[in-house]
C-alpha atoms as a PDB file:
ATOM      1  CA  UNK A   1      11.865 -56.701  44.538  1.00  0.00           C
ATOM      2  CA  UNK A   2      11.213 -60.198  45.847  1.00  0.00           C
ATOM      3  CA  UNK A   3      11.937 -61.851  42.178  1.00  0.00           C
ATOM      4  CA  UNK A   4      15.432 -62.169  42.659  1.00  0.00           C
ATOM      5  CA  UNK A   5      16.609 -64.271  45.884  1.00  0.00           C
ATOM      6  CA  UNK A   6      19.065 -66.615  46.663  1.00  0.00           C
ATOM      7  CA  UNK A   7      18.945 -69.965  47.893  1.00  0.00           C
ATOM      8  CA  UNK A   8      21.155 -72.199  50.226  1.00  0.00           C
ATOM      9  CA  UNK A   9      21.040 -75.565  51.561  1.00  0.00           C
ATOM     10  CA  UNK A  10      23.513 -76.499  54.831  1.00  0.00           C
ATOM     11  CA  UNK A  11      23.404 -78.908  57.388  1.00  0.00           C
ATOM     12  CA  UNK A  12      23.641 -78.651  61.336  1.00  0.00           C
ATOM     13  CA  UNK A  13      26.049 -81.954  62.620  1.00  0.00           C
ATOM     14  CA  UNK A  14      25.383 -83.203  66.104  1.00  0.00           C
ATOM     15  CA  UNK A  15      27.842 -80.846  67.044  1.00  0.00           C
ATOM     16  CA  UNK A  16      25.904 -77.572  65.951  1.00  0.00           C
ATOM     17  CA  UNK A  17      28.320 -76.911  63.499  1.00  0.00           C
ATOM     18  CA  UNK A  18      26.954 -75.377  59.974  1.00  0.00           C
ATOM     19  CA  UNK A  19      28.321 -76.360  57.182  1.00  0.00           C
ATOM     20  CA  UNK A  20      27.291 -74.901  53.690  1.00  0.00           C
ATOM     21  CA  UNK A  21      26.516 -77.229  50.775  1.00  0.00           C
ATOM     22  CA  UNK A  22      25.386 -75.649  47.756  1.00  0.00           C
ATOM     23  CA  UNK A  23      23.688 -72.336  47.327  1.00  0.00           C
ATOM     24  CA  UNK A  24      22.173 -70.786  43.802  1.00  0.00           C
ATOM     25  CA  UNK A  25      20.692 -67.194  42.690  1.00  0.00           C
ATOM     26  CA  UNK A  26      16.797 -67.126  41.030  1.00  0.00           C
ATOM     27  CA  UNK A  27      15.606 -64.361  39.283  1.00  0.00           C
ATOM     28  CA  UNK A  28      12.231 -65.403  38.275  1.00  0.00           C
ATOM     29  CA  UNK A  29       9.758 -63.251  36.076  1.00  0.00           C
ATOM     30  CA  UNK A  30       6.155 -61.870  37.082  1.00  0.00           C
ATOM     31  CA  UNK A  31       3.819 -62.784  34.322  1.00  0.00           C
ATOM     32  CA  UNK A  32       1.630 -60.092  33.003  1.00  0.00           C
ATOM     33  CA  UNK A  33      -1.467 -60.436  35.432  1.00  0.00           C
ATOM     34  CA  UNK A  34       0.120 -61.948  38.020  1.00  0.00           C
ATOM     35  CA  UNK A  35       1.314 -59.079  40.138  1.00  0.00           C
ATOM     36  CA  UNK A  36       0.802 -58.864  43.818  1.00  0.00           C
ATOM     37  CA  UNK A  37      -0.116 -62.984  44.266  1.00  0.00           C
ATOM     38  CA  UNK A  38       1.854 -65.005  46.535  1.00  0.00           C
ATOM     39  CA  UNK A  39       3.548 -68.334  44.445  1.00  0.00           C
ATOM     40  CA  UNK A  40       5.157 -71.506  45.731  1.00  0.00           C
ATOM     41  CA  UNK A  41       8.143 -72.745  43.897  1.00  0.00           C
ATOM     42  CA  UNK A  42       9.656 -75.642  44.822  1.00  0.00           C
ATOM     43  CA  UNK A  43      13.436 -76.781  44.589  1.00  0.00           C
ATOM     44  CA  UNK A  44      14.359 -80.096  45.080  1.00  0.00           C
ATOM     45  CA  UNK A  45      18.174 -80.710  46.343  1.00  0.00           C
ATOM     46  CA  UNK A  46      20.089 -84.369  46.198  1.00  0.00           C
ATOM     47  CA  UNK A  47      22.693 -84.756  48.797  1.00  0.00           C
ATOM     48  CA  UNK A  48      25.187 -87.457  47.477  1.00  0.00           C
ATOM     49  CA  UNK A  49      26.582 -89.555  48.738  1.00  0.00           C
ATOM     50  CA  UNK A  50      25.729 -89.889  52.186  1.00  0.00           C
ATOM     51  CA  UNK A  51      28.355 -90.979  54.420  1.00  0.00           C
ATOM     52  CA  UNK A  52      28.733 -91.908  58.358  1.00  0.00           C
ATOM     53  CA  UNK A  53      29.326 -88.277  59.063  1.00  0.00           C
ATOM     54  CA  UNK A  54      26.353 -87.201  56.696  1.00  0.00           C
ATOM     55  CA  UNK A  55      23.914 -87.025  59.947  1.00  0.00           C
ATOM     56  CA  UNK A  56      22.523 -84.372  61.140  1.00  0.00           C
ATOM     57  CA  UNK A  57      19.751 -81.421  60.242  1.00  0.00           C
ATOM     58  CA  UNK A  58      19.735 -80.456  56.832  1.00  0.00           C
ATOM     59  CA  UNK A  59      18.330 -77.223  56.187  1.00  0.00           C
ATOM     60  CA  UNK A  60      17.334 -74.462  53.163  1.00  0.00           C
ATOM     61  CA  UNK A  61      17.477 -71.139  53.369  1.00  0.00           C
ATOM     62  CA  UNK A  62      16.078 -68.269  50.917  1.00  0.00           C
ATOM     63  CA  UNK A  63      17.576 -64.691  51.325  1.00  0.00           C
ATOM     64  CA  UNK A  64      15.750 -61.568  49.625  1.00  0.00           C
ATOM     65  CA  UNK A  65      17.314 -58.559  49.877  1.00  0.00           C
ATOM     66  CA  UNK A  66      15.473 -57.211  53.058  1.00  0.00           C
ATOM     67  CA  UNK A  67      14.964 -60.870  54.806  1.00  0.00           C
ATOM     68  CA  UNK A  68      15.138 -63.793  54.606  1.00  0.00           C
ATOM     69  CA  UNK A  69      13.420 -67.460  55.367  1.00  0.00           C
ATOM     70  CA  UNK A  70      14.344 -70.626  57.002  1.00  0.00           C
ATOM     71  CA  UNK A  71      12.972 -74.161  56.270  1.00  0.00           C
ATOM     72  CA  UNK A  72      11.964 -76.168  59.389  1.00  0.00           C
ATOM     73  CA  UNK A  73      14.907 -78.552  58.653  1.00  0.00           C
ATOM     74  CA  UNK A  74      15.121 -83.040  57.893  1.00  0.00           C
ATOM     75  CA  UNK A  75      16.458 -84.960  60.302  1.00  0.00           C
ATOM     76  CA  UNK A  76      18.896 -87.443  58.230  1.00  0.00           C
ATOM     77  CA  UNK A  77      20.759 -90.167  60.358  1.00  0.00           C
ATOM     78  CA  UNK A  78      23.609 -91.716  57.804  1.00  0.00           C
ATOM     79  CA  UNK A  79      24.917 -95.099  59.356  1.00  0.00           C
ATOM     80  CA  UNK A  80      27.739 -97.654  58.445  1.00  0.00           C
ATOM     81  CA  UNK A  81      25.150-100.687  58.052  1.00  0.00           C
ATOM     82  CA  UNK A  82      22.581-101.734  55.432  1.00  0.00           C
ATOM     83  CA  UNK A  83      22.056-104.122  52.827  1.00  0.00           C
ATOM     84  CA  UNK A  84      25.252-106.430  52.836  1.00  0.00           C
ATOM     85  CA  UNK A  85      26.150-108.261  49.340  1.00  0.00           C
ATOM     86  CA  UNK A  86      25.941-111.674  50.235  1.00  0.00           C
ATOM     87  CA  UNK A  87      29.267-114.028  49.947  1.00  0.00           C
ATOM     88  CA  UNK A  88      30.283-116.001  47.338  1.00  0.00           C
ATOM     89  CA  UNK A  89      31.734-118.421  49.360  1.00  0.00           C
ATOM     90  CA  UNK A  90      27.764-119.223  50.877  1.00  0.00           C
ATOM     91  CA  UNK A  91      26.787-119.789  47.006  1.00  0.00           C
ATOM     92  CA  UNK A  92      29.172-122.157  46.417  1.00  0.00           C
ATOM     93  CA  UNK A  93      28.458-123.950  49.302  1.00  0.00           C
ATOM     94  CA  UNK A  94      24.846-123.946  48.871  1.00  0.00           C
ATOM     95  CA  UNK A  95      25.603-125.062  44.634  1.00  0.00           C
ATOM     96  CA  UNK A  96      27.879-127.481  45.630  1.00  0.00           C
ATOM     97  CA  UNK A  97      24.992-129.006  48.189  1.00  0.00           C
ATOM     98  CA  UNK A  98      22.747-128.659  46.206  1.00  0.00           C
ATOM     99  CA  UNK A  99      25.046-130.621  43.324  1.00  0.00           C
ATOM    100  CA  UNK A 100      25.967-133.730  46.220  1.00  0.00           C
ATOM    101  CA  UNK A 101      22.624-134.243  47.019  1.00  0.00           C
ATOM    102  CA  UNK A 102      21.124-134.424  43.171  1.00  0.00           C
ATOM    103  CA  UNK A 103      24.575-137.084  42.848  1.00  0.00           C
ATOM    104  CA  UNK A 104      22.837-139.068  46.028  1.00  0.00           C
ATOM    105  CA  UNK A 105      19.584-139.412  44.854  1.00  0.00           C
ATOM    106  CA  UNK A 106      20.594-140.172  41.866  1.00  0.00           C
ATOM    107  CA  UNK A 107      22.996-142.974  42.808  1.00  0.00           C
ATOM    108  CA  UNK A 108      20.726-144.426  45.159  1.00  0.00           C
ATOM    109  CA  UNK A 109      17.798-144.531  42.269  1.00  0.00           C
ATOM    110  CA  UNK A 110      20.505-146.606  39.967  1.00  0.00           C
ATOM    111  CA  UNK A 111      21.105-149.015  42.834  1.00  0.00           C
ATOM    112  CA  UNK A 112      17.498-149.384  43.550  1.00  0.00           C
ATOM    113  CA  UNK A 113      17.014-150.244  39.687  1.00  0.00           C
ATOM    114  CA  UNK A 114      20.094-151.958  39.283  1.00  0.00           C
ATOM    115  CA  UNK A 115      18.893-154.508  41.750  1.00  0.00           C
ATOM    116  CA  UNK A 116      15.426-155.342  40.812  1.00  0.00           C
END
């Protein structure tokens, strides 16, 4: 009886709206022996790609035939900012520096040797 279930993962937006994201049947066999013993599967989820909207509670549900069972939900909060490529235009700069300043000390060596 409680072999077969169904699971579903949804989310709850800021606005208590629930929207359904993916849901799956299981029908997993009792070994031999193993009747009557409570067992903990786990299923694992990946919600990609997150976007600005993404936040909220994120939640999974299993439904047996005569009930069914919540998760206590994951607080996800999605934002616009992160990890920003730098420019190129700030490595060019820094290369062409970086370049001048080699030229300089360079120049200024031949001068110094130039006049001894």
């Amino acid at each position: 009886k409680y072999t077969k279930f169904s699971i579903f993962y949804f989310w709850i937006n800021s606005l208590g709206q629930k929207t359904y994201i993916h849901n799956r049947s299981e029908n997993v066999p009792i070994p031999s022996g193993k009747e009557n013993k409570t067992v903990t599967l786990s299923y694992n989820h990946r919600i990609m790609p997150l976007e600005n909207t993404s936040s909220g509670t994120y939640y999974c549900m299993v439904k047996w035939s005569d009930f069914q069972k919540m998760g206590k939900g994951v607080f996800v909060l999605a934002r616009g900012t992160g990890y920003i490529e730098t420019s190129s235009k700030w490595e060019v700069l820094i290369t062409l520096t970086v370049l001048l300043a080699a030229l300089s000390i360079t120049a200024t060596a031949l001068l110094l040797w130039k006049r001894k």
